[in-house]
C-alpha atoms as a PDB file:
ATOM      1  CA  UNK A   1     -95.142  38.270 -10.585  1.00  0.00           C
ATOM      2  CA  UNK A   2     -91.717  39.506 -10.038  1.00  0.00           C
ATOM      3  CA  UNK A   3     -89.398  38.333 -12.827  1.00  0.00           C
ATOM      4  CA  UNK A   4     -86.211  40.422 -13.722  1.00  0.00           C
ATOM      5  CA  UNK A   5     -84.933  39.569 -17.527  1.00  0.00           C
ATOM      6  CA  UNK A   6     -81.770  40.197 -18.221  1.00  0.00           C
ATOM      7  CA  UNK A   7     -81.459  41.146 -22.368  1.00  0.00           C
ATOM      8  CA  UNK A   8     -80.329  38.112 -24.081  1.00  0.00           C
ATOM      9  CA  UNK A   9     -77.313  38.460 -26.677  1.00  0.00           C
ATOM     10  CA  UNK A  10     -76.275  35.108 -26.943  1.00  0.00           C
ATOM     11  CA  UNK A  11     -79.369  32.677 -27.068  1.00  0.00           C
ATOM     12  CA  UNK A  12     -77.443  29.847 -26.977  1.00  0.00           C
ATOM     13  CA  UNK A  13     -76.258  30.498 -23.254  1.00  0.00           C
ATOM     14  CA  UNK A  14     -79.373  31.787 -21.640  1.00  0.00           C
ATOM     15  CA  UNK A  15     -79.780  30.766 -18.299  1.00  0.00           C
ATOM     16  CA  UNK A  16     -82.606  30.406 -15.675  1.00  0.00           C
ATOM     17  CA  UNK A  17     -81.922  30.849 -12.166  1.00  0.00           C
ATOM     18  CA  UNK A  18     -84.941  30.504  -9.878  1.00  0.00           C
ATOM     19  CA  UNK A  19     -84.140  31.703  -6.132  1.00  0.00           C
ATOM     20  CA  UNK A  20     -86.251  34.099  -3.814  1.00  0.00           C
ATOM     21  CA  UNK A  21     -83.153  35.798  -2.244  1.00  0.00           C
ATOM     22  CA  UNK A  22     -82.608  38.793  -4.427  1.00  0.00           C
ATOM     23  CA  UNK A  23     -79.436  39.788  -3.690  1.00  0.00           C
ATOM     24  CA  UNK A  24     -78.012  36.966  -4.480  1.00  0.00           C
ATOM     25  CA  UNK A  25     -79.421  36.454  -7.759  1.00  0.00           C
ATOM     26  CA  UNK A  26     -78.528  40.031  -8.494  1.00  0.00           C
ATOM     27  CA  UNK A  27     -74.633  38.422  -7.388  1.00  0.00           C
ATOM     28  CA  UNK A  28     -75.277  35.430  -9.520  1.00  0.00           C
ATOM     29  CA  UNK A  29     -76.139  37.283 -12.832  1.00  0.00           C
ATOM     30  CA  UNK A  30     -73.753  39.628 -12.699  1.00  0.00           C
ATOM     31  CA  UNK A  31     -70.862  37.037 -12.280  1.00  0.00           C
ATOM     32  CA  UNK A  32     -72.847  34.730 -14.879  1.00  0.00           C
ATOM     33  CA  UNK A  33     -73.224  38.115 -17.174  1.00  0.00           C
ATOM     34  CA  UNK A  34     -69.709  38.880 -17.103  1.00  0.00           C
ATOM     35  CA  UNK A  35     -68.486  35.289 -17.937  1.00  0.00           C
ATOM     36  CA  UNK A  36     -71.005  35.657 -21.467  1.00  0.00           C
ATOM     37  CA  UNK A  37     -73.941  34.209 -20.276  1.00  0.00           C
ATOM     38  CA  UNK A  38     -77.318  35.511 -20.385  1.00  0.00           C
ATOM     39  CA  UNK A  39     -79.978  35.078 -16.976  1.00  0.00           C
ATOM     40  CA  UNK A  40     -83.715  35.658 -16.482  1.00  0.00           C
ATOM     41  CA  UNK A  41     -84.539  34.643 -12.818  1.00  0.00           C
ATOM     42  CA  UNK A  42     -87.903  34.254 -11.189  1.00  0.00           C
ATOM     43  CA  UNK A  43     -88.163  34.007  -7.333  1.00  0.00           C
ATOM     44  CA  UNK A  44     -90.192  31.426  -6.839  1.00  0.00           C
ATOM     45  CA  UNK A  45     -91.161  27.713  -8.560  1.00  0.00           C
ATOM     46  CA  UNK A  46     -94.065  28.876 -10.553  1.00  0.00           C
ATOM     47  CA  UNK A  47     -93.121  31.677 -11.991  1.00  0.00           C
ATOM     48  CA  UNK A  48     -89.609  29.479 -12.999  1.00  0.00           C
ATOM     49  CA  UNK A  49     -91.898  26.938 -14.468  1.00  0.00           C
ATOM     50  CA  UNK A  50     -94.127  29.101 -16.161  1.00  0.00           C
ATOM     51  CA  UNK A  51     -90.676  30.687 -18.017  1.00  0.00           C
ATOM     52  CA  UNK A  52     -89.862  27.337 -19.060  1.00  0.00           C
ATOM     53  CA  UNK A  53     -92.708  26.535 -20.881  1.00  0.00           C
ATOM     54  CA  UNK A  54     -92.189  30.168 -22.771  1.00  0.00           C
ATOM     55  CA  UNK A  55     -88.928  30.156 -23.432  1.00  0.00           C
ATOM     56  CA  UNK A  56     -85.140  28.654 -24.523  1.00  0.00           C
ATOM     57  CA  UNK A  57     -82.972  28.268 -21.775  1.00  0.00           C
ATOM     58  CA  UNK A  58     -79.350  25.693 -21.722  1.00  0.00           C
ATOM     59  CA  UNK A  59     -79.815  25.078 -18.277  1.00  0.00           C
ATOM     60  CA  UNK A  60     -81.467  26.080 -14.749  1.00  0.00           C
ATOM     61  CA  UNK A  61     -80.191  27.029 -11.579  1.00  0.00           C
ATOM     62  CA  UNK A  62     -82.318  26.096  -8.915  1.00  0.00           C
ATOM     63  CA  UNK A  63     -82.190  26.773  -5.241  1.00  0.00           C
ATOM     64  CA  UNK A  64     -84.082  24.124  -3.197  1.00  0.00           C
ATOM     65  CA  UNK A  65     -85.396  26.629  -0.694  1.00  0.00           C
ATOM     66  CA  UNK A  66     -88.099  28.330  -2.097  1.00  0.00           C
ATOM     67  CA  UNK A  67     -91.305  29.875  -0.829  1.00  0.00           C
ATOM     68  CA  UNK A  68     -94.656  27.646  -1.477  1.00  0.00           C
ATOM     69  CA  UNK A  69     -92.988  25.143  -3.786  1.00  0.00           C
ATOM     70  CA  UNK A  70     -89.841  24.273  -2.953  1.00  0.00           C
ATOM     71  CA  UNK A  71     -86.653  23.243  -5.110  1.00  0.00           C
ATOM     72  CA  UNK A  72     -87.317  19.408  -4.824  1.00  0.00           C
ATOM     73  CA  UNK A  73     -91.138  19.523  -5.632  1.00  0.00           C
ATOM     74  CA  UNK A  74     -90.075  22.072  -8.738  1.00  0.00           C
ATOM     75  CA  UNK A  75     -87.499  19.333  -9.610  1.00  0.00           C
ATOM     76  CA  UNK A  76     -90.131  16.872  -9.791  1.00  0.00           C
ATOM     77  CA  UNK A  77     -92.605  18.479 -11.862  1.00  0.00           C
ATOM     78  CA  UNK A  78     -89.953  20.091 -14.556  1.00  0.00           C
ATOM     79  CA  UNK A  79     -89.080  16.147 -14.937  1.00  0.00           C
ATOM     80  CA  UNK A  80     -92.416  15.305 -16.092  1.00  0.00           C
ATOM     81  CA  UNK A  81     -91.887  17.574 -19.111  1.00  0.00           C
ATOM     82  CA  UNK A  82     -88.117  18.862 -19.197  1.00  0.00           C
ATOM     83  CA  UNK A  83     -84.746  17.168 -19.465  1.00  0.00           C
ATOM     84  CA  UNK A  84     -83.018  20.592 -19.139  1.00  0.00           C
ATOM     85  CA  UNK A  85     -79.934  20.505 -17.429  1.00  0.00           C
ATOM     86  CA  UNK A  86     -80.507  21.649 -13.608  1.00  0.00           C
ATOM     87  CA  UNK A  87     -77.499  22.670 -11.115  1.00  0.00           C
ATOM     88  CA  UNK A  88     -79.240  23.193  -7.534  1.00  0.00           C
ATOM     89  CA  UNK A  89     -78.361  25.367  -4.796  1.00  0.00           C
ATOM     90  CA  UNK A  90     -78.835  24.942  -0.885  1.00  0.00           C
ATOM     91  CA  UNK A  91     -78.136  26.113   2.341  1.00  0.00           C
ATOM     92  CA  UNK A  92     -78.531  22.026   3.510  1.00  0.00           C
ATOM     93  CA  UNK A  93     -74.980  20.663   4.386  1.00  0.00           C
ATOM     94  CA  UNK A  94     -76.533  17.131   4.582  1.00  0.00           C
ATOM     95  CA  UNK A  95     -75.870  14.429   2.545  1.00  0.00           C
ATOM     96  CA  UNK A  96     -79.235  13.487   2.202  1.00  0.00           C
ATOM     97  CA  UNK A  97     -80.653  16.062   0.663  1.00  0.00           C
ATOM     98  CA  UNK A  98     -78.121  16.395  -2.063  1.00  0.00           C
ATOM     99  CA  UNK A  99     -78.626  12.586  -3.171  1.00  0.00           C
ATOM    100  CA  UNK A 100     -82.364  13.460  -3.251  1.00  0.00           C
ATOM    101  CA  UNK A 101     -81.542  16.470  -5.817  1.00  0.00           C
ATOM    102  CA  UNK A 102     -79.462  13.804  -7.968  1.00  0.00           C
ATOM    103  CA  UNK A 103     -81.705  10.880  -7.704  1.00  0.00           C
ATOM    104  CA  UNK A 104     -84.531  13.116  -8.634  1.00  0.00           C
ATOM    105  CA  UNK A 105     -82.926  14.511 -11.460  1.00  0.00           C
ATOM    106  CA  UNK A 106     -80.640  17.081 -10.683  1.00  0.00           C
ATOM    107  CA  UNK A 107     -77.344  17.215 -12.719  1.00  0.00           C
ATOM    108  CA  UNK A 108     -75.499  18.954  -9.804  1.00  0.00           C
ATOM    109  CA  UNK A 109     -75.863  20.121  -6.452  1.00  0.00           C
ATOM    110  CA  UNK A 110     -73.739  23.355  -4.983  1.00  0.00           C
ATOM    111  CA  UNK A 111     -74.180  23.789  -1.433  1.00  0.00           C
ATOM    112  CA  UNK A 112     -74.183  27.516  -0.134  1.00  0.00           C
ATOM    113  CA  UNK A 113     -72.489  29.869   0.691  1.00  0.00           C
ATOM    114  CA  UNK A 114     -70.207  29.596  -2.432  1.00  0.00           C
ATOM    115  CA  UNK A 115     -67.579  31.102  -4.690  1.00  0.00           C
ATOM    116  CA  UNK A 116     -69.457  32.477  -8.082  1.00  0.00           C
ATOM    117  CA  UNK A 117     -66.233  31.206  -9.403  1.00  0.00           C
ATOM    118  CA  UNK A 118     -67.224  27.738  -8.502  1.00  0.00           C
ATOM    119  CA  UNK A 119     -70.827  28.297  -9.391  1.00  0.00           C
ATOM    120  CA  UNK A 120     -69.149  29.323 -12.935  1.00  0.00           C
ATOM    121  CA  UNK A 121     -67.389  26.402 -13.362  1.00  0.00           C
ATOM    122  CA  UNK A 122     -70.149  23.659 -12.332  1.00  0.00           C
ATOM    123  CA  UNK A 123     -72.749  25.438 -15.243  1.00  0.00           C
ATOM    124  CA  UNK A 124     -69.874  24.803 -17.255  1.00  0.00           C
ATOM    125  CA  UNK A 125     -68.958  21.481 -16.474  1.00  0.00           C
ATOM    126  CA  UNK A 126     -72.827  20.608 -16.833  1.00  0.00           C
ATOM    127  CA  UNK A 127     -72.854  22.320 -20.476  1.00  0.00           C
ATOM    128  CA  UNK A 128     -69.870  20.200 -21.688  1.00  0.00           C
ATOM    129  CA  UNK A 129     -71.018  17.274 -20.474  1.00  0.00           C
ATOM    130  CA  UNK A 130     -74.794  17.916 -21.791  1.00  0.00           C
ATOM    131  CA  UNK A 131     -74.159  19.836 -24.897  1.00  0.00           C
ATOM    132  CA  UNK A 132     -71.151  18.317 -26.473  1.00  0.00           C
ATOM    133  CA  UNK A 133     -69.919  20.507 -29.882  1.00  0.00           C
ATOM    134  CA  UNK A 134     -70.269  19.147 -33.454  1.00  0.00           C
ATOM    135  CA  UNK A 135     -67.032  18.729 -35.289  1.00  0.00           C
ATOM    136  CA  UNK A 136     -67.993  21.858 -37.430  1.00  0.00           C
ATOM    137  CA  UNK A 137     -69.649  24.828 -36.154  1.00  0.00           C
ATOM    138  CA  UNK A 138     -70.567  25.705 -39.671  1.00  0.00           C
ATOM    139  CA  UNK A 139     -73.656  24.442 -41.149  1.00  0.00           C
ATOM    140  CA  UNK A 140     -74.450  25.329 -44.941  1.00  0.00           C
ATOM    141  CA  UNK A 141     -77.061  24.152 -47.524  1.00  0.00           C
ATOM    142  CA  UNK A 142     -77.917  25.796 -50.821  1.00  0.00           C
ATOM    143  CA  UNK A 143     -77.441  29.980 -50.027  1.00  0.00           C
ATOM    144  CA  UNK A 144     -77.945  29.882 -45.948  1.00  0.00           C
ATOM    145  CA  UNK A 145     -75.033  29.059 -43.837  1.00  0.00           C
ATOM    146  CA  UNK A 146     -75.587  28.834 -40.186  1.00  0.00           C
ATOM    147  CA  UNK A 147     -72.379  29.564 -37.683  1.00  0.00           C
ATOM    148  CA  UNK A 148     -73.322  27.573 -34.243  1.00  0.00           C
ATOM    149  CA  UNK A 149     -70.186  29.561 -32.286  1.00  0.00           C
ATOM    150  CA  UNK A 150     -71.295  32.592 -33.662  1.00  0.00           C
ATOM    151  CA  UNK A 151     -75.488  31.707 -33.351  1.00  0.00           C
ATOM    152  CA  UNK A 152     -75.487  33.504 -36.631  1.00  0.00           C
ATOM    153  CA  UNK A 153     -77.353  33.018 -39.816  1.00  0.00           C
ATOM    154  CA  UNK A 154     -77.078  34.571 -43.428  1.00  0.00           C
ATOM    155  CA  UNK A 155     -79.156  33.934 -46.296  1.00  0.00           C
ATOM    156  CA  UNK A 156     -77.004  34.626 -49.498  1.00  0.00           C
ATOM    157  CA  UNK A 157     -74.818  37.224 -47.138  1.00  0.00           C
ATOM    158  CA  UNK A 158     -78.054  38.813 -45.863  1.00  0.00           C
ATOM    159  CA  UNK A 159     -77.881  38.279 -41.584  1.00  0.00           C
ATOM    160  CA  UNK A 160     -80.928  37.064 -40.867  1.00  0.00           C
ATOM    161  CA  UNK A 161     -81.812  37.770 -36.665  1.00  0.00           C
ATOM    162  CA  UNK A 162     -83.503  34.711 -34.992  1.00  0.00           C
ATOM    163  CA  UNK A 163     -84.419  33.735 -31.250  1.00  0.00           C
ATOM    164  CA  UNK A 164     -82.184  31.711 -29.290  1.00  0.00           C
ATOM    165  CA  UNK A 165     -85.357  28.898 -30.301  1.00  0.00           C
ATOM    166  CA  UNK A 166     -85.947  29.691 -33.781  1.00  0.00           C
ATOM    167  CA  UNK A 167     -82.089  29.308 -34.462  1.00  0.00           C
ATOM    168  CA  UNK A 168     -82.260  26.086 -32.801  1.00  0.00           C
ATOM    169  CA  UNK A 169     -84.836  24.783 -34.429  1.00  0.00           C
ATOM    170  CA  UNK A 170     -83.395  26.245 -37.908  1.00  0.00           C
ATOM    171  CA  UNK A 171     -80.067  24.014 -37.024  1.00  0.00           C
ATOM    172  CA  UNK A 172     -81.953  20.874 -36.607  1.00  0.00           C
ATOM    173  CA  UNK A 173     -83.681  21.104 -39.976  1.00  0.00           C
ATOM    174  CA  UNK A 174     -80.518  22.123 -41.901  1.00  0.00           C
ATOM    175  CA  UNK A 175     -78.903  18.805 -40.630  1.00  0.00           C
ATOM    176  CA  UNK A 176     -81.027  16.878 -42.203  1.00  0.00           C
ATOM    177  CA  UNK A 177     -82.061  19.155 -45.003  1.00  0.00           C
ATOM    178  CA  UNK A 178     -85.094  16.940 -47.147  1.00  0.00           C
ATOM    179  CA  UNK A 179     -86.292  14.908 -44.196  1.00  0.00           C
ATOM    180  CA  UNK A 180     -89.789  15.230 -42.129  1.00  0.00           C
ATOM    181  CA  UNK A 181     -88.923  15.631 -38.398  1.00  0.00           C
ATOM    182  CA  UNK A 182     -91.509  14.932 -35.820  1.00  0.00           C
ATOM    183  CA  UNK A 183     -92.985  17.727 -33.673  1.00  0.00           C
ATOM    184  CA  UNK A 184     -92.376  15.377 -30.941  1.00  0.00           C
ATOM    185  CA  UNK A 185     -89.155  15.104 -31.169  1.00  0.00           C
ATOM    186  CA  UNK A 186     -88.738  19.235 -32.159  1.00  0.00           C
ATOM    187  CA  UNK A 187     -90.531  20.028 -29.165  1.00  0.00           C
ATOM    188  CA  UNK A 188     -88.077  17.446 -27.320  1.00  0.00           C
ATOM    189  CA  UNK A 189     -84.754  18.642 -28.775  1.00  0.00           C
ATOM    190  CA  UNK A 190     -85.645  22.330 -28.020  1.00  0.00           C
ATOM    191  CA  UNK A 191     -87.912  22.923 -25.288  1.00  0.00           C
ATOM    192  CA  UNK A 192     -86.848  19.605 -23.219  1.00  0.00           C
ATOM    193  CA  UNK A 193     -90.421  18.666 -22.697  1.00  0.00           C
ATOM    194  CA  UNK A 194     -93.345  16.308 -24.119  1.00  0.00           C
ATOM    195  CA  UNK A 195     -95.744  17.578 -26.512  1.00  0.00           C
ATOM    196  CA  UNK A 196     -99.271  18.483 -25.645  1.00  0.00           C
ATOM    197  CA  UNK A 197    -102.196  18.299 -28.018  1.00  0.00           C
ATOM    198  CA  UNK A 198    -102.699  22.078 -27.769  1.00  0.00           C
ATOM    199  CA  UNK A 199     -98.763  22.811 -28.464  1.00  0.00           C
ATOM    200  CA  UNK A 200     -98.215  25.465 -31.474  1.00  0.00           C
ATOM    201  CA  UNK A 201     -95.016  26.297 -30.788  1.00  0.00           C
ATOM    202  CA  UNK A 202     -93.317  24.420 -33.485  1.00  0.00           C
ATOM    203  CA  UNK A 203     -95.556  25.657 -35.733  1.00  0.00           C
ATOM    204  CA  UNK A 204     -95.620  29.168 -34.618  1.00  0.00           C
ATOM    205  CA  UNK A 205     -91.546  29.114 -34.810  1.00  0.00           C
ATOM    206  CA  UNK A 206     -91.248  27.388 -38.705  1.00  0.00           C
ATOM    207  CA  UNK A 207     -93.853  30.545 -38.955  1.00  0.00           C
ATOM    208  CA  UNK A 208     -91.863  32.764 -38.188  1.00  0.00           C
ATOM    209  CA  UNK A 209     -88.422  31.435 -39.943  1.00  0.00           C
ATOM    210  CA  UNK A 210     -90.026  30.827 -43.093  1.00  0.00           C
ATOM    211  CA  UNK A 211     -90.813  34.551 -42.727  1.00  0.00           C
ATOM    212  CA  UNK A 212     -87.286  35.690 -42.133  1.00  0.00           C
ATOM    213  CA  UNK A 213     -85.670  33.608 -44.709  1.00  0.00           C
ATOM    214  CA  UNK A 214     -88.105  33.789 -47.258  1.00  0.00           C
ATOM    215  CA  UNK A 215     -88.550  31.510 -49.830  1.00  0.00           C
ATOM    216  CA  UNK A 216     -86.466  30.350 -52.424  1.00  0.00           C
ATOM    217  CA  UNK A 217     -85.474  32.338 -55.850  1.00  0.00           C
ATOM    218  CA  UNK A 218     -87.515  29.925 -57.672  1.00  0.00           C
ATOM    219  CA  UNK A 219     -90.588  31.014 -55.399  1.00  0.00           C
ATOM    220  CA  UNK A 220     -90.214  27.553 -52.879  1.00  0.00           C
ATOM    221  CA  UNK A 221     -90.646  27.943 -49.554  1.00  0.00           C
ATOM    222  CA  UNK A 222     -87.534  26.604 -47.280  1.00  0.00           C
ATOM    223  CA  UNK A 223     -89.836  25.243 -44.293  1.00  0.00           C
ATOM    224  CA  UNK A 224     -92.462  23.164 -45.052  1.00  0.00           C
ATOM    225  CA  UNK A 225     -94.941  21.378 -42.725  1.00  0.00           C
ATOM    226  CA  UNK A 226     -95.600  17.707 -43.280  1.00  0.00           C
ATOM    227  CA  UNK A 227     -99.037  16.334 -42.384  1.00  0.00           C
ATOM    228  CA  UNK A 228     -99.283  14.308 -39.364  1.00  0.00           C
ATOM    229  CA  UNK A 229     -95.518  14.194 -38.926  1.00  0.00           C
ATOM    230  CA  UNK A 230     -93.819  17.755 -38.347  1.00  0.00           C
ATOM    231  CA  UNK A 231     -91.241  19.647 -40.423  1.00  0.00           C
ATOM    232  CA  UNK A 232     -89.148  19.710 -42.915  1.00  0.00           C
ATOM    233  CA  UNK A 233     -86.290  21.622 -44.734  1.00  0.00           C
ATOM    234  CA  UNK A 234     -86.890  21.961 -48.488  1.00  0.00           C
ATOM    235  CA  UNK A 235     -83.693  22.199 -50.636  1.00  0.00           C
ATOM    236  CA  UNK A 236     -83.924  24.338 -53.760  1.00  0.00           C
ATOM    237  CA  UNK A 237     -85.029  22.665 -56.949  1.00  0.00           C
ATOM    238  CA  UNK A 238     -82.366  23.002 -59.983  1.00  0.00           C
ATOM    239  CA  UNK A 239     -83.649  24.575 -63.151  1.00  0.00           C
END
């Protein structure tokens, strides 16, 4: 398996790009780097697939020919589970082809060779049009605040580090602080894919923020799992 990771900073702007021509991906992440995204690329389908079962990413760039499977049959299966946003690349001037990409799921299509400056602006068109900001990036209940702009988090001033998925998951909770939400729709919100029977990766992320936060002063944990449904934020009991 040849993956190169680039070290994410910002977890809410990491980006996939799956393409076998190396020097072009090395082009592509250092344009995408210097514009404050962060890029992991694989260079071929499953290896890109197998990332996005592991891991957080905002959106994929996807270049339709690939070695084995190529960029259409990826499309296809990342639709059976994933709703991430995908922008995919070709060296196929035909019409065709592009309305294929779309009707199969695509959210753009960028035909090669092209400007990074271009590229830079269609993953940014995509993210505004498929992540659109809350009115206030600040989110606080009880002693944590959570910045969104900032992807920071602070438990009564202490910064509290979290993955781009555990801080995602952290901000759904808070917004409805008190309320079971369903795995199901967890797993949905931050993965962009069904749940399987076998799928721990809720759990195993309230593990590991109920770890980092710690419980309440009174002794209450914050996360709490609710039986047969999914998770919950638990707001601090008044004495």
């Amino acid at each position: 398996m040849t993956i190169t990771s680039i070290p994410i900073e910002n977890p809410g702007s990491s980006l996939l790009l799956i393409d076998d021509d190396k020097s072009l991906g090395a082009l592509i992440a250092e344009y995408c780097i210097s514009d404050g995204f962060s890029i992991t690329t694989a260079i071929n389908a499953e290896e890109g697939i197998l990332l996005l079962r592991q891991n957080y990413f905002v959106l994929l760039i996807l270049d339709v020919m690939l070695p084995g499977i190529d960029g259409f049959e990826a499309l296809k299966r990342i639709r059976h589970s994933s709703n991430i946003p995908v922008l995919m690349l070709t060296t196929r001037g035909a019409w065709k082809d592009r309305i294929h990409g779309l009707e199969n799921g695509a959210d753009d299509y960028l035909p090669k060779p092209f400007q990074p400056e271009e590229l830079l602006a269609r993953i940014r068109s995509i993210l505004r049009r498929t992540q659109p900001r809350s009115e206030s990036p600040l989110l606080m209940v009880g002693d944590v605040t959570l910045n969104e702009l900032e992807r920071s988090v602070t438990v009564l001033e202490r910064s509290i580090e979290l993955t781009g998925a555990e801080f995602h998951l952290l901000k759904l909770l808070l917004s409805q602080p008190g309320i079971p939400l369903a795995r199901e729709e967890l797993v949905s919100r931050i993965f962009g894919r069904e749940i399987n029977i076998l799928d721990r990766s809720i759990d195993n992320l309230a593990h590991n923020i109920r770890k980092k936060l710690g419980p309440h002063s009174s002794g209450l944990e914050r996360i709490k799992s609710v039986r047969n449904v999914g998770y919950t934020y638990v707001l601090a009991t008044r004495t």
